[in-house]
Protein backbone atom coordinates (compact mmCIF):
# COMPACT_ATOMS: atom_id res chain seq x y z
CA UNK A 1 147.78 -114.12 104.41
CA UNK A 2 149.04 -117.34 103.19
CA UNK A 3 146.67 -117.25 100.49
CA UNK A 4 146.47 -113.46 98.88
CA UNK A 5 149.48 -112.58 100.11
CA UNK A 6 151.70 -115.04 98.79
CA UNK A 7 153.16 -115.97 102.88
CA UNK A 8 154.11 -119.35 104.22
CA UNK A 9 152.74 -120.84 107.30
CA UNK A 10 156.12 -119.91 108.97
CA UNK A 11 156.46 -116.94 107.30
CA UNK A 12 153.32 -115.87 108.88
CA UNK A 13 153.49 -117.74 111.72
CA UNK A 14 156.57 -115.56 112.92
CA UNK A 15 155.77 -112.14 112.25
CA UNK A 16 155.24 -110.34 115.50
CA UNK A 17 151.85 -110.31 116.62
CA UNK A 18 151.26 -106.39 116.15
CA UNK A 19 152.16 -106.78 112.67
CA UNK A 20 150.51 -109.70 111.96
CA UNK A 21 147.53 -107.89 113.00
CA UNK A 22 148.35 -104.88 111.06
CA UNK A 23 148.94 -106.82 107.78
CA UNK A 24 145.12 -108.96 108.77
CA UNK A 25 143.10 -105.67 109.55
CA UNK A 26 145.02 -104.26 105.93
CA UNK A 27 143.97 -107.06 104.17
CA UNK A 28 140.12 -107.04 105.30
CA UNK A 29 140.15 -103.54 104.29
CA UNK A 30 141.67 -104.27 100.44
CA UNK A 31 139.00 -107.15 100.01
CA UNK A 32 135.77 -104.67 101.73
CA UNK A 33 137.24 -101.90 98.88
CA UNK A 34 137.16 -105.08 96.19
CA UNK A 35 133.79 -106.39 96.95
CA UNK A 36 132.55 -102.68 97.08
CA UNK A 37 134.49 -101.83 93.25
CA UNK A 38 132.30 -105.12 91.85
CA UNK A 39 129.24 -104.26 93.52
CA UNK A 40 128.93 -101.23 91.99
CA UNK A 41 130.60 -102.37 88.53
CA UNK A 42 127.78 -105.18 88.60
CA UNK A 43 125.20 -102.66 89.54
CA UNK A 44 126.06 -100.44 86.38
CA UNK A 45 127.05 -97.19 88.35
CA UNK A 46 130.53 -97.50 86.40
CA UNK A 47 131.56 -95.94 83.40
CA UNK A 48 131.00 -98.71 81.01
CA UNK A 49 128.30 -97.76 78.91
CA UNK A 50 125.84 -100.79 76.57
CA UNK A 51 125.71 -100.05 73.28
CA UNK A 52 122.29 -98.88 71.59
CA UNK A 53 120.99 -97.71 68.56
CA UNK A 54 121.85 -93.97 70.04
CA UNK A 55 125.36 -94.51 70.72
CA UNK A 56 126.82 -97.45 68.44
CA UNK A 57 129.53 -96.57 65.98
CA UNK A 58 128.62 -96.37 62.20
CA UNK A 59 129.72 -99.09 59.96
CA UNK A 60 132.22 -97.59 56.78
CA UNK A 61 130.28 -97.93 52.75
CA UNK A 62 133.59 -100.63 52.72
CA UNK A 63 132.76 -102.80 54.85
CA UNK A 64 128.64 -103.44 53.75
CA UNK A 65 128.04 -105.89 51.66
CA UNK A 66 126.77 -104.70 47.93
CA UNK A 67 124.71 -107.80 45.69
């Protein structure tokens, strides 16, 4: 908590114990939903697409070069 959360020792050190808890269990749950978000990111089942030959944009007559 100290850490992600931004908490001092003391800070943390006198919450209650039932919220204390709470606020641990909360946070293993946020980082199992992040590590879950870049395993499938790094996995490609996102939305982000590479770009090929099929799908990259056209270049404007302006911008190519004329000798």
């Amino acid at each position: 908590m100290k850490y992600t959360g931004g908490w001092s020792f003391a800070e943390a050190y006198n919450l209650p114990v039932g919220l204390r808890k709470w606020f641990v269990e909360r946070l293993v749950q946020q980082i199992e939903k992040e590590n879950e978000a870049i395993d499938k990111a790094s996995k490609g089942h996102g939305k982000s697409q590479t770009l090929t030959s099929y799908n990259q944009p056209s270049v404007p007559q302006s911008y190519s070069k004329k000798f």
